[in-house]
Protein backbone atom coordinates (compact mmCIF):
# COMPACT_ATOMS: atom_id res chain seq x y z
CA UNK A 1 12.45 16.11 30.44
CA UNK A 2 12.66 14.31 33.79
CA UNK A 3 15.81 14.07 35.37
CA UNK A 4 17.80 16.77 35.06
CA UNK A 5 20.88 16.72 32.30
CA UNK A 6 23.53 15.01 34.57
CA UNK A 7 24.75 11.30 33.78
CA UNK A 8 24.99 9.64 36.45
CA UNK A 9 27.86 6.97 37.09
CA UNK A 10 25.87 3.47 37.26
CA UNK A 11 25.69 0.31 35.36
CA UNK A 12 23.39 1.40 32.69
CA UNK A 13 23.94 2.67 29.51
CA UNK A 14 25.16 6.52 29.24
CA UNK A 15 21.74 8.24 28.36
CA UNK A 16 19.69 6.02 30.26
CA UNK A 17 18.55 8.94 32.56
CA UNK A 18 17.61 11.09 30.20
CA UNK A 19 14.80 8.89 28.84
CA UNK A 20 11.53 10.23 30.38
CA UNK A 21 10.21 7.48 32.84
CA UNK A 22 6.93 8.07 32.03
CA UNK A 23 7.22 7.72 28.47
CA UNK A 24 6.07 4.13 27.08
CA UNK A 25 5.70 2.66 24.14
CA UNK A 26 1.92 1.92 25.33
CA UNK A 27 0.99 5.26 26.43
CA UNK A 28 3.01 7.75 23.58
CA UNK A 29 1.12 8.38 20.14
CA UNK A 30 4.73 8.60 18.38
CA UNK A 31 6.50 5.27 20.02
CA UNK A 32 3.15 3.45 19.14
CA UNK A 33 3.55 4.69 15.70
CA UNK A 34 7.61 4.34 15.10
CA UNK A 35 6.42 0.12 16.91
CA UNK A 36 4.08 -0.34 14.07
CA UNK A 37 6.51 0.37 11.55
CA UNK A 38 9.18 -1.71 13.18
CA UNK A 39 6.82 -4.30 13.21
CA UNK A 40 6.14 -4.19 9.71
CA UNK A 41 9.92 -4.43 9.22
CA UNK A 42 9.73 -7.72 11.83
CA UNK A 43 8.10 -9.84 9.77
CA UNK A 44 10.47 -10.13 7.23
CA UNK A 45 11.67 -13.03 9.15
CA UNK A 46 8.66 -14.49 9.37
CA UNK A 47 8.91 -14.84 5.73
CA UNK A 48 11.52 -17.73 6.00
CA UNK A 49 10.21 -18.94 8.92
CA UNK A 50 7.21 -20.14 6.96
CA UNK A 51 9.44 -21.30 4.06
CA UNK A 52 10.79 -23.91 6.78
CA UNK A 53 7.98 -25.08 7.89
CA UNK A 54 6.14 -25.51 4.67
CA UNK A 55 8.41 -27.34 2.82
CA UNK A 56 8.96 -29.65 6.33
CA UNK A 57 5.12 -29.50 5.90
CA UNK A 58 5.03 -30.73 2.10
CA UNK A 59 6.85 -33.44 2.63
CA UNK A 60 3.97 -34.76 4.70
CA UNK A 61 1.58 -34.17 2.07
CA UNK A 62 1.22 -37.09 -0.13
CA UNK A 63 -0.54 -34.76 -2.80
CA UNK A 64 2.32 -32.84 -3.20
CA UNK A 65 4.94 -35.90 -3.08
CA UNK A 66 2.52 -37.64 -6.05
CA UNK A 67 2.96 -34.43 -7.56
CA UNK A 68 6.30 -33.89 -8.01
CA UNK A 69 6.83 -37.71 -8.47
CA UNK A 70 7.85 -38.90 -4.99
CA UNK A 71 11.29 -37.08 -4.98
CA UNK A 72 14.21 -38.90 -3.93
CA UNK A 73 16.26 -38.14 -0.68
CA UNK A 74 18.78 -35.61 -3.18
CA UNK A 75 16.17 -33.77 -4.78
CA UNK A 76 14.56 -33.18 -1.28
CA UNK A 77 17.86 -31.89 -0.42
CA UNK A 78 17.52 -29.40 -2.98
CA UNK A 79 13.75 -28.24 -2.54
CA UNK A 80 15.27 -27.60 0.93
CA UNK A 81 18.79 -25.89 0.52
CA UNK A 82 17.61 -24.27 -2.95
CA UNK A 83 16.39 -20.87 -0.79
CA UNK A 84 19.82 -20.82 0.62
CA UNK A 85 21.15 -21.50 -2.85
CA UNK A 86 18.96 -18.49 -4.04
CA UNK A 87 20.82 -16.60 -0.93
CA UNK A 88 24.08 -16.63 -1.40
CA UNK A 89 23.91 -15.32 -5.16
CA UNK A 90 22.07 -12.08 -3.38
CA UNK A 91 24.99 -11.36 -1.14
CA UNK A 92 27.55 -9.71 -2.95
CA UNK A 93 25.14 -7.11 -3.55
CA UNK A 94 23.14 -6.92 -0.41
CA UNK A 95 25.49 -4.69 1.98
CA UNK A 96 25.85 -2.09 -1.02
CA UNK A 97 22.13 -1.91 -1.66
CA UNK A 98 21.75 -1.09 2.06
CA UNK A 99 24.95 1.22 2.68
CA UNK A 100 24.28 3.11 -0.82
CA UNK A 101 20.63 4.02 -1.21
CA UNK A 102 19.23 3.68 2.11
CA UNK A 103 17.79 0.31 4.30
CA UNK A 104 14.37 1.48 3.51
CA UNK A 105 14.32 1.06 -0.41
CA UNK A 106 16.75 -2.38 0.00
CA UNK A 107 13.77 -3.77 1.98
CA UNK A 108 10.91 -2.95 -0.65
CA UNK A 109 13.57 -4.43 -3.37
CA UNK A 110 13.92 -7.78 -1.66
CA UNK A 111 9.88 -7.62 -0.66
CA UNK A 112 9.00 -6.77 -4.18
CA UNK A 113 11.11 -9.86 -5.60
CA UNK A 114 9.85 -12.37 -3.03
CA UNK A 115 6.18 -11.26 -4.03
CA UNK A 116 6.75 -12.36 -7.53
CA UNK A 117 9.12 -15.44 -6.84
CA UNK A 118 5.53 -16.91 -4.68
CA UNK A 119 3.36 -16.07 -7.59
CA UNK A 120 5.91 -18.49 -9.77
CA UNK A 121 5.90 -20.99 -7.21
CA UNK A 122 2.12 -21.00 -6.12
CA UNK A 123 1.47 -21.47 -9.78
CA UNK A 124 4.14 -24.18 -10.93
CA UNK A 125 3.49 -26.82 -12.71
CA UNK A 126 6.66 -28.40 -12.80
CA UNK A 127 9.36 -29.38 -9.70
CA UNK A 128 12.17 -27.21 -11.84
CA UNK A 129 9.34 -24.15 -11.92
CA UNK A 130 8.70 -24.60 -7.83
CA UNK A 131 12.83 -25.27 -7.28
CA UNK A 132 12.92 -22.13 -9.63
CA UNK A 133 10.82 -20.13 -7.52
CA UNK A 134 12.33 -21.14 -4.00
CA UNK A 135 15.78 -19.98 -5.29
CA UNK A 136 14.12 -16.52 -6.25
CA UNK A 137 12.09 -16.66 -3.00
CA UNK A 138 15.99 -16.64 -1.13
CA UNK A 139 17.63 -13.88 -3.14
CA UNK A 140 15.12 -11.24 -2.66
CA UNK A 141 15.08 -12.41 0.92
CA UNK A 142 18.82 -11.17 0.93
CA UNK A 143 18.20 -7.85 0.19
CA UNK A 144 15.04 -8.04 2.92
CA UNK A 145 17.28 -9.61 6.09
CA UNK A 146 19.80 -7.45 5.21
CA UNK A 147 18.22 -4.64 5.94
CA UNK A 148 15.14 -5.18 7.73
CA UNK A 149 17.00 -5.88 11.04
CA UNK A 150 19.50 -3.35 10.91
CA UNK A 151 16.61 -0.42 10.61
CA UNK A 152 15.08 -2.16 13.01
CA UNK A 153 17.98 -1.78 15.21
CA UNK A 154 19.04 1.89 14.34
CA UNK A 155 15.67 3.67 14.09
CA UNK A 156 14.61 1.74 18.04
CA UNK A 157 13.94 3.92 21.21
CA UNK A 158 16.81 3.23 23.15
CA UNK A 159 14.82 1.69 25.95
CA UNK A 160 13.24 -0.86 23.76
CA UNK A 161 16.25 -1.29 20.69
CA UNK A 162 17.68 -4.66 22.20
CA UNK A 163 14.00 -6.17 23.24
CA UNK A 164 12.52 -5.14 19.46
CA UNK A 165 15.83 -6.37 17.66
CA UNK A 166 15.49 -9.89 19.35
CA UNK A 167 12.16 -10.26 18.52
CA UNK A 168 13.28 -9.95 14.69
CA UNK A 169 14.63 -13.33 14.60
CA UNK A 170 12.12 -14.89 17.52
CA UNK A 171 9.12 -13.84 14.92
CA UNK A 172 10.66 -16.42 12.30
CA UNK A 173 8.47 -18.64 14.41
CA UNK A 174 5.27 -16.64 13.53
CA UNK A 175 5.82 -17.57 10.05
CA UNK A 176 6.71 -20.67 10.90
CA UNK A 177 3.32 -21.13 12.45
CA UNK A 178 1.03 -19.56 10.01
CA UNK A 179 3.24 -22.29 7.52
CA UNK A 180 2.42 -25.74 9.54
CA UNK A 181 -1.25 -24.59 10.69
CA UNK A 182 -2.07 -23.80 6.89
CA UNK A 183 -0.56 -26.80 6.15
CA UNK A 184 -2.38 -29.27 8.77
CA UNK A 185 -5.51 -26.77 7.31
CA UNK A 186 -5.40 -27.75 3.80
CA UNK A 187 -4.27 -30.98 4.05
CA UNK A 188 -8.11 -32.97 3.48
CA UNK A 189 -8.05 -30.91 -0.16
CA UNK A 190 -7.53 -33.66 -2.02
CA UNK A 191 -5.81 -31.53 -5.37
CA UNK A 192 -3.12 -29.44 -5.66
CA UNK A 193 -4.74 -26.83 -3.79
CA UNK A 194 -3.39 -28.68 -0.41
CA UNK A 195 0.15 -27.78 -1.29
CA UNK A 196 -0.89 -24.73 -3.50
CA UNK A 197 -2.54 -22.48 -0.23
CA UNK A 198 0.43 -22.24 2.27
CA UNK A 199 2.79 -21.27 -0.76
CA UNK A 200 0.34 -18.41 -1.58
CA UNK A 201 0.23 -17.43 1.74
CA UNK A 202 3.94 -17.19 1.68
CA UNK A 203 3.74 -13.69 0.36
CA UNK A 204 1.49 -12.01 2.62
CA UNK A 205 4.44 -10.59 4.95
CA UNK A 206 6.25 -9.17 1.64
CA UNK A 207 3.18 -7.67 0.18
CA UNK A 208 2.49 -5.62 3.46
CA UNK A 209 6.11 -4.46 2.98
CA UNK A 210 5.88 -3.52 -0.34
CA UNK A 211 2.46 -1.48 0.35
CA UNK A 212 3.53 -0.02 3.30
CA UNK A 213 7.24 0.45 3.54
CA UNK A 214 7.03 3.91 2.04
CA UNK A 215 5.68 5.10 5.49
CA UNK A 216 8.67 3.92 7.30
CA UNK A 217 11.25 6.20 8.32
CA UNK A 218 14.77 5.72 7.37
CA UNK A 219 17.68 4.94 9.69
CA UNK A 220 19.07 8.30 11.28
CA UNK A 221 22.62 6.54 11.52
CA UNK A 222 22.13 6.13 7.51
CA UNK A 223 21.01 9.28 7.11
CA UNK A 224 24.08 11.18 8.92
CA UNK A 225 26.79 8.71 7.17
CA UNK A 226 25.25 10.54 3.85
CA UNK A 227 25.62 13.81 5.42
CA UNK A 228 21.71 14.36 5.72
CA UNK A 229 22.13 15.52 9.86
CA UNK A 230 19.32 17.53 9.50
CA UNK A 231 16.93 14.55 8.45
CA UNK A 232 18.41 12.56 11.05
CA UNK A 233 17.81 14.95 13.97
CA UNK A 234 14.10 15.46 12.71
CA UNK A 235 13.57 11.58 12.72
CA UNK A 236 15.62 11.26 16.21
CA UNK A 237 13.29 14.15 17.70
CA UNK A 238 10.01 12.90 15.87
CA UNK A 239 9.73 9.47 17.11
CA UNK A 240 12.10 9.95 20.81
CA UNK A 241 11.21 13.29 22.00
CA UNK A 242 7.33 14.01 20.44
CA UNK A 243 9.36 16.43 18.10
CA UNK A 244 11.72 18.15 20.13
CA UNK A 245 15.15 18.45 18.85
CA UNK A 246 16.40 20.06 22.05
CA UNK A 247 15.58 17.55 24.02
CA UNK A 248 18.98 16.22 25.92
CA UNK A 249 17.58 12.58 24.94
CA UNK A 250 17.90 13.37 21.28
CA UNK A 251 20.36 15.87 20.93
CA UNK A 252 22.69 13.28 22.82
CA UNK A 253 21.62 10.06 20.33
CA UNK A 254 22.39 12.79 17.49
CA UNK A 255 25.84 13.44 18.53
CA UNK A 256 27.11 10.14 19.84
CA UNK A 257 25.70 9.34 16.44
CA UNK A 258 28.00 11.65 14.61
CA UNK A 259 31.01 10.91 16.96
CA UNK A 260 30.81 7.22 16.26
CA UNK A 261 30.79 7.27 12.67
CA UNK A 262 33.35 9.98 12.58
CA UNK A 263 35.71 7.61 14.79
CA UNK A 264 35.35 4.73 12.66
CA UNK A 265 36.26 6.89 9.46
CA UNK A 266 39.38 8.82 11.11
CA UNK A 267 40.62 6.65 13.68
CA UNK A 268 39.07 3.43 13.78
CA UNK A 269 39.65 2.78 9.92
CA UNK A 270 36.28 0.65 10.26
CA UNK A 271 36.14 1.19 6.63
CA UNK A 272 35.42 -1.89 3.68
CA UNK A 273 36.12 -5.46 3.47
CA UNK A 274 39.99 -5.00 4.02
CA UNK A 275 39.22 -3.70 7.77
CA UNK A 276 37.77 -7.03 9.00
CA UNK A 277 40.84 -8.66 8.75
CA UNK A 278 43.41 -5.18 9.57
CA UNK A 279 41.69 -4.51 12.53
CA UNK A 280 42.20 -6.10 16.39
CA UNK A 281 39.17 -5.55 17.13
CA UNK A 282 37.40 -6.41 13.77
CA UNK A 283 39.22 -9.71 13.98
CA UNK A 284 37.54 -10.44 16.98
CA UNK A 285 34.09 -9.35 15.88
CA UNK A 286 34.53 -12.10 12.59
CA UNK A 287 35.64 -14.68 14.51
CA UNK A 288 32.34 -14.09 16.84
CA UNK A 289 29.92 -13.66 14.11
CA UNK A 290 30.86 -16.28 12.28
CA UNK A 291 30.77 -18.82 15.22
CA UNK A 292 27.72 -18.16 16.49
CA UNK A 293 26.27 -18.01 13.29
CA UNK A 294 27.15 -21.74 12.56
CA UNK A 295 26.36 -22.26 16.29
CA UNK A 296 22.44 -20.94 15.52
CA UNK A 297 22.34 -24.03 12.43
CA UNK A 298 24.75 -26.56 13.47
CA UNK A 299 23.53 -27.46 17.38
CA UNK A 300 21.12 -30.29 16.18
CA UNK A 301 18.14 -27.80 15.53
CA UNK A 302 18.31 -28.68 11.87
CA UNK A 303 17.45 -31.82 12.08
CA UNK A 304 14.01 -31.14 13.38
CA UNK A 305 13.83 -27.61 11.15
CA UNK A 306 13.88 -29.22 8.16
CA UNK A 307 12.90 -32.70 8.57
CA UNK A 308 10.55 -33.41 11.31
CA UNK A 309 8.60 -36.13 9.67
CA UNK A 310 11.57 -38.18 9.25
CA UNK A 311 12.66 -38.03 12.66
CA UNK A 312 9.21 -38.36 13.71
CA UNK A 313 8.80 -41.47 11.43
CA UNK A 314 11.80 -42.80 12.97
CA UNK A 315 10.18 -42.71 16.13
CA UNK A 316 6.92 -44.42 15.16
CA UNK A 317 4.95 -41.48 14.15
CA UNK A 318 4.19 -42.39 11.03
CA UNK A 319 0.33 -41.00 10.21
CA UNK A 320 0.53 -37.41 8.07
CA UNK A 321 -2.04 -35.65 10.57
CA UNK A 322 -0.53 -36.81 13.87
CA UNK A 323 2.95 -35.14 12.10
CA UNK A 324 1.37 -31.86 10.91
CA UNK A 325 -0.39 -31.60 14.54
CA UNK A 326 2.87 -31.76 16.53
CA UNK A 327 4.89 -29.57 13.88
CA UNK A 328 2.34 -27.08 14.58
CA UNK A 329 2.56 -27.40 18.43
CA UNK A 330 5.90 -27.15 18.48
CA UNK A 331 6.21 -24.21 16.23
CA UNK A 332 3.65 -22.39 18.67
CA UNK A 333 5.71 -23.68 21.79
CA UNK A 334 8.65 -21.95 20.15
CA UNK A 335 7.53 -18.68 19.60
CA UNK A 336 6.56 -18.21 23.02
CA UNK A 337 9.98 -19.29 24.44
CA UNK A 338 11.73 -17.09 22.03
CA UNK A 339 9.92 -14.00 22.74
CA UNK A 340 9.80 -14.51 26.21
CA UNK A 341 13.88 -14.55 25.78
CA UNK A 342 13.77 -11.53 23.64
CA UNK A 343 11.73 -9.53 26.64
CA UNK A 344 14.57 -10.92 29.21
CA UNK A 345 18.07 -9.73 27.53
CA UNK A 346 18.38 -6.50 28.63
CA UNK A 347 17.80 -7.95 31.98
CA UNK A 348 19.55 -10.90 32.49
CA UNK A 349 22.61 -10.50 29.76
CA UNK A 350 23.96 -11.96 26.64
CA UNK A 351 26.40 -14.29 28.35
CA UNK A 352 24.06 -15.64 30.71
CA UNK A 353 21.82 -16.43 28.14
CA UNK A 354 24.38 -17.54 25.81
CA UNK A 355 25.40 -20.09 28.03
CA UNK A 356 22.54 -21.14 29.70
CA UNK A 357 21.19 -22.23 26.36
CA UNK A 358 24.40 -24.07 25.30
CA UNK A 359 24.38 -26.12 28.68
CA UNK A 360 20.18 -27.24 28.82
CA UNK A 361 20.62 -27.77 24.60
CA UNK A 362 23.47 -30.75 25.53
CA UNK A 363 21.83 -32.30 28.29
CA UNK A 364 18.05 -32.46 26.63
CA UNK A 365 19.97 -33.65 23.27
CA UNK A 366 21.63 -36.37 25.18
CA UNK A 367 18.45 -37.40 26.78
CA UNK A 368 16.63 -37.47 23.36
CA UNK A 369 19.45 -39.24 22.13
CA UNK A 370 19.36 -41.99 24.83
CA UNK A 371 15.36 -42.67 24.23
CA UNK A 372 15.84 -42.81 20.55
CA UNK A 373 18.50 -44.92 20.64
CA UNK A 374 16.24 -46.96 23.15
CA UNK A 375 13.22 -46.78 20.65
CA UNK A 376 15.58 -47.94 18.07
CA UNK A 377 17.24 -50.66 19.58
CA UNK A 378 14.16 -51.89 21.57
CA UNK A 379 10.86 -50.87 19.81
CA UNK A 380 10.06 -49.27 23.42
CA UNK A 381 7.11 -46.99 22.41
CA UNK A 382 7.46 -45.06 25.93
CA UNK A 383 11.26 -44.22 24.82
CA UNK A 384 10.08 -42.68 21.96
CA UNK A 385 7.32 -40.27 23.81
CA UNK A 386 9.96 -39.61 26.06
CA UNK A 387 12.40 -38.94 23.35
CA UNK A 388 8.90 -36.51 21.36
CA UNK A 389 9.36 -34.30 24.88
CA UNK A 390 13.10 -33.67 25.25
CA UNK A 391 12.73 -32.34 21.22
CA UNK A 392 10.26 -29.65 22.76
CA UNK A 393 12.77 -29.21 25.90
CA UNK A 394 15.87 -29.07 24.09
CA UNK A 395 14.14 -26.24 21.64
CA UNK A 396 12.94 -24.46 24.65
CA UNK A 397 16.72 -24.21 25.61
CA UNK A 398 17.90 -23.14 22.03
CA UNK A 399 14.96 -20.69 22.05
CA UNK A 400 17.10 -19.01 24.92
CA UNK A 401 19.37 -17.47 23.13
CA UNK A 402 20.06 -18.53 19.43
CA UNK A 403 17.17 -17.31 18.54
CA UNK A 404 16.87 -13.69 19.40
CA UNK A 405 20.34 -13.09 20.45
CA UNK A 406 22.13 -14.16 17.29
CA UNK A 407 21.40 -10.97 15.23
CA UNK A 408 21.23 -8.22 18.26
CA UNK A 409 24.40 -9.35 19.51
CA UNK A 410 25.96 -9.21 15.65
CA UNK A 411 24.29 -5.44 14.79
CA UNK A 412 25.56 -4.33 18.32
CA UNK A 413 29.20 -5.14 18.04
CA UNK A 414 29.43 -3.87 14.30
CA UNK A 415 30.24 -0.07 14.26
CA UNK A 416 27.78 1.30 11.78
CA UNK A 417 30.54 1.78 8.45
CA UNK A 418 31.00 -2.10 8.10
CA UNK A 419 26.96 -2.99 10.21
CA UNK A 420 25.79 -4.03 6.67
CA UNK A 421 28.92 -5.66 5.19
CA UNK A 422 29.37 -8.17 8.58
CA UNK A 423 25.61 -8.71 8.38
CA UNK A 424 26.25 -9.89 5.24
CA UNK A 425 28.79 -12.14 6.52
CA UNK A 426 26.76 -13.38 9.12
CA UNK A 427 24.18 -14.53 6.60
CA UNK A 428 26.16 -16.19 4.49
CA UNK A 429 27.59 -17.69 7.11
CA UNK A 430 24.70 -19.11 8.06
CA UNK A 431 23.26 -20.14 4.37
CA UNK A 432 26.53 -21.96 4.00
CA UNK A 433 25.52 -23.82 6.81
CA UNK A 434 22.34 -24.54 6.33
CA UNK A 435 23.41 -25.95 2.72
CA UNK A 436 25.63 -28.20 4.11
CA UNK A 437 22.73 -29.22 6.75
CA UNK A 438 20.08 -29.71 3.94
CA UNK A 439 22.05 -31.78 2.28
CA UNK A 440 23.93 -34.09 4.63
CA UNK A 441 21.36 -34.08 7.18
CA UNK A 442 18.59 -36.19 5.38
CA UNK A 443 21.56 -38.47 4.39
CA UNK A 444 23.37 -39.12 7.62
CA UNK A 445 19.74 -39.23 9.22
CA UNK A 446 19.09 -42.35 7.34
CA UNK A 447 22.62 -43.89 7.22
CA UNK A 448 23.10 -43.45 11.00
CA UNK A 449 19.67 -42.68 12.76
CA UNK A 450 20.24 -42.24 16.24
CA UNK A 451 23.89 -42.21 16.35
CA UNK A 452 23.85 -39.10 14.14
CA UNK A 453 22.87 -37.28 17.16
CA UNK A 454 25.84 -37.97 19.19
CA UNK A 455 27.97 -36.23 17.11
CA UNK A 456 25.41 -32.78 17.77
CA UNK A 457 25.86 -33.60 21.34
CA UNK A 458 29.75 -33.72 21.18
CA UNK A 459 29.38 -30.43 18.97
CA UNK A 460 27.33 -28.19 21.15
CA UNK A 461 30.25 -29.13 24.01
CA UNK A 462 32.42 -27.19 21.73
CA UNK A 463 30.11 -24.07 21.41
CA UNK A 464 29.87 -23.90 25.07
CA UNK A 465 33.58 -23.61 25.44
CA UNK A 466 33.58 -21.35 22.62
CA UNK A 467 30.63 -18.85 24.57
CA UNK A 468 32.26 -18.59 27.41
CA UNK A 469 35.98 -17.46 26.56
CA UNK A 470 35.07 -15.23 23.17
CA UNK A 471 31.36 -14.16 24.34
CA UNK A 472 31.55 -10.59 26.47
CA UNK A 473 28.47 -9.10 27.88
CA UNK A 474 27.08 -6.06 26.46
CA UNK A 475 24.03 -5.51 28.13
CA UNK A 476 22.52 -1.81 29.12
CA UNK A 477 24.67 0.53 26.61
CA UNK A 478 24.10 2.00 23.76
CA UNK A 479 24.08 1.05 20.38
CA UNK A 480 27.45 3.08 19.48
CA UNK A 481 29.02 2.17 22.80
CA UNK A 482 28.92 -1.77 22.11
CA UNK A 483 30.37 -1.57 19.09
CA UNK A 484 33.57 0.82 20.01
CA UNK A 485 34.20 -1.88 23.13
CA UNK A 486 35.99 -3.85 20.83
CA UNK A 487 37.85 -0.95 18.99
CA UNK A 488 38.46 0.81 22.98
CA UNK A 489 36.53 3.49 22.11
CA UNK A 490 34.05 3.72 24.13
CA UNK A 491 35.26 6.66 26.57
CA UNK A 492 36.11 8.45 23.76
CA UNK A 493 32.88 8.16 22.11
CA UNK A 494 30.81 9.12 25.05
CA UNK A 495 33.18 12.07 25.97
CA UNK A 496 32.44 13.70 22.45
CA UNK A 497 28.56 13.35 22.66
CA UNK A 498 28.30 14.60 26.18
CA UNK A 499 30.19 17.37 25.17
CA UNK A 500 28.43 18.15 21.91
CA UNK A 501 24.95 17.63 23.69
CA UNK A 502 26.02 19.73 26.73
CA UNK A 503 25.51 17.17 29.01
CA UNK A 504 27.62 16.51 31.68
CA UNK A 505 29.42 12.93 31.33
CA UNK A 506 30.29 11.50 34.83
CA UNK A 507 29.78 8.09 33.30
CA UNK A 508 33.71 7.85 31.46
CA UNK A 509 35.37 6.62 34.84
CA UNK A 510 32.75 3.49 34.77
CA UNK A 511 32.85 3.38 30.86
CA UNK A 512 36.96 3.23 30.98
CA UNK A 513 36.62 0.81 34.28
CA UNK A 514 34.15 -2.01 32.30
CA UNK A 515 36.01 -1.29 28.68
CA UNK A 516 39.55 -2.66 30.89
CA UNK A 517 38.05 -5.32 32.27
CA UNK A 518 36.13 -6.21 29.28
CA UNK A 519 39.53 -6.14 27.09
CA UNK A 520 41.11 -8.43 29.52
CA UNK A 521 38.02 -11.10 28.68
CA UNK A 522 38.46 -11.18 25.03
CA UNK A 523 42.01 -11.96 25.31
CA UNK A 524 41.71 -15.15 27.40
């Protein structure tokens, strides 16, 4: 291994030098292989990306509004918030699925439920059989998102782990894609086969996962909680070290490993439900999570998520393709944003992303507000354009950061004992406010119009006020050093897995240095 078996005391994270530089994901058999499986776990979130953007779709189908009997602005509410609905009954039993037998079997659970829920709805015949099916659709996707990401996370080579964990949530686009495209595709069937398509298609990420997630390995951190070391070393060496359990990379991952979890057991107390609230430092990890989770639904994105062709018809764009085209545009412009982000947060920080995003998102919603309210007030046509291209600018700026930053930056800062149960509440926290969006949106929308915007703008204010005093940067350490910053750990931690790996650790003067300052931040 290149580099000798000294740390050396810089910025980066403290096994950073022992990766071999000339070891790439592009140009090693066994990172290509442990990339293909963390791309099959990826694409869970594509999975409700394309529920978004087919029922946004739908509505722009007349064939499927005839079908279902024109439904009214409540039961549209519904069709949308039902997934969420479907959601938050799978909760209380996600974090134990994935904590108890492993992340690998919670993910073919949730895949294997979603496959039948889009057989149901493909096939229904009634609106209660397809609002049926979209609430079974959401609780198997529990089990899925609770897991998927965090193996994602946890079985990552180091280099790569924050890059491949922010491209979970960016791929919700890809879904999202596949969803309007199909969509716009089948839209000239004139039966039920126009709507019936994109929900079969629906189930192709789950049915991969159910096929294929056998292959998988499981999480190493999961597999030394349940005292199964030796498993976990042979994974670590496998897929980070062509094999090679002596190798300083792995042997160090293995022990920092072990000292982590062993902290938050003996020390840390990091331990159950009761810790999120007993803890200093878990206190500040909820009240992060949850914010930014409400943050990623509640910054005027859900307004265009959910229910383009209204805003669009407010605007004057009235015709069904003309709406399918742009949805599909914009879902492609997206994606590309988002995963350029995901490749740029290693180098250019959570913070700085964080609040770059917050400051474009208010000044392209204000402009979009101004031209609508123009459109509105006026009938200028140009406004309206104008007000078409700050939607695409002002999702370019959310694409920044909350969308692949929202779960990286919650797995990193939960230890691994409570990683599954603040997930969880990170996903609630989210359906709860996606809920309340589905439902209110739609109506305030059509009460208000454009001056339902200006509230969003005064909102996203707030967030970035709320970024920069809670939001500390976490950027080039480990997985297990992120999460003790908030517990002061983090010297500790890396002291024990030098030692154990019998690697010298010149790295705790920084470590102790950035935890003090970083302390002092979270306070202000």
């Amino acid at each position: 291994m290149a580099g000798g078996a000294a740390v050396s005391a810089d910025h980066s994270n403290a096994y950073t030098h022992l990766m071999d530089p000339r070891r790439k994901w592009y140009n090693n058999r066994r990172l290509m292989a442990l990339n293909a499986w963390i791309l099959l776990l990826l694409i869970t979130s594509s999975t409700n990306g394309f529920d978004g953007s087919m029922v946004n779709g739908l509505q722009s189908l007349p064939q499927w509004e005839s079908y279902f009997n024109f439904p009214t602005k409540s039961r549209l509410g519904l069709l949308s918030a039902i997934q969420n609905i479907g959601a938050l009954a799978g909760y209380p039993f996600a974090p134990y699925l994935s904590d108890g037998i492993g992340r690998k079997p919670t993910v073919f659970i949730g895949a294997l439920i979603m496959c039948i829920a889009t057989v149901v709805q493909t096939a229904a015949q009634s609106v209660g059989m397809f609002i049926g099916a979209r609430f079974l659709i959401g609780f198997g996707l529990t089990f899925a998102a609770n897991a998927a990401p965090m193996l994602v996370t946890e079985l990552s080579y180091p280099k790569y782990r924050a890059a491949l964990t922010s491209t979970y949530n960016s791929l919700w686009y890809s879904g999202s894609i596949i969803a309007a495209w199909a969509t716009f595709g089948t839209f000239k069937i004139n039966n039920t086969w126009s709507w019936r398509i994109p929900s079969a298609l629906q189930a192709l990420p789950s049915v991969l996962q159910v096929l294929l997630i056998w292959f998988v390995p499981e999480s190493p951190r999961y597999l030394v909680s349940k005292g199964k070391e030796e498993r976990a070393l042979k994974t670590l060496a496998y897929y980070h070290a062509d094999g090679n359990q002596d190798d300083p990379l792995v042997r160090y991952e293995f022990e920092e490993i072990k000292s982590a979890i062993e902290f938050d057991r003996t020390v840390a107390g990091n331990i159950g439900w009761k810790s999120f609230f007993s803890s200093p430092g878990n206190r500040k990890r909820v009240r992060i999570i949850i914010a930014i989770a409400f943050f990623s639904q509640w910054s005027g994105n859900g307004l265009v998520s959910y229910y383009l062709n209204k805003v669009l018809s407010a605007m004057g764009i009235v015709d069904p393709t003309t709406q399918l085209l742009i949805n599909g545009i914009l879902n492609i412009w997206n994606l590309g944003w988002a995963l350029l982000a995901s490749s740029m947060v290693e180098r250019f920080g959570r913070r700085v992303l964080f609040l770059t995003s917050a400051g474009l998102m208010a000044l392209f919603l204000s402009l979009q507000t101004a031209c609508f309210a123009r459109f509105r007030i006026t009938g200028d046509f140009p406004a309206a354009h104008a007000a078409l291209a700050f939607i695409f600018l002002f999702y370019a700026a959310y694409d920044l950061a909350f969308t692949p930053l929202i779960i990286t930056y919650t797995l990193e800062i939960l230890p691994y004992n409570i990683r599954a149960k603040g997930f969880n509440i990170f996903n609630f926290t989210i359906s709860v406010a996606l809920i309340f969006n589905q439902y209110v949106n739609p109506i305030a929308f059509d009460a208000l119009t454009w001056k339902y915007y200006i509230v969003y703008c005064i909102w996203i204010g707030f967030e970035g006020v709320f970024l920069y005093f809670f939001v500390i940067e976490t950027k080039n350490r480990t997985l297990e050093e992120t999460a003790a910053l908030f517990d002061g750990a983090t010297d500790e931690i890396v002291d024990s897995a030098a030692a154990h790996a019998g690697v010298t650790d010149d790295l705790v003067g920084e470590e102790k240095g950035s935890e003090s300052h970083i302390d002092g931040s979270m306070e202000k």
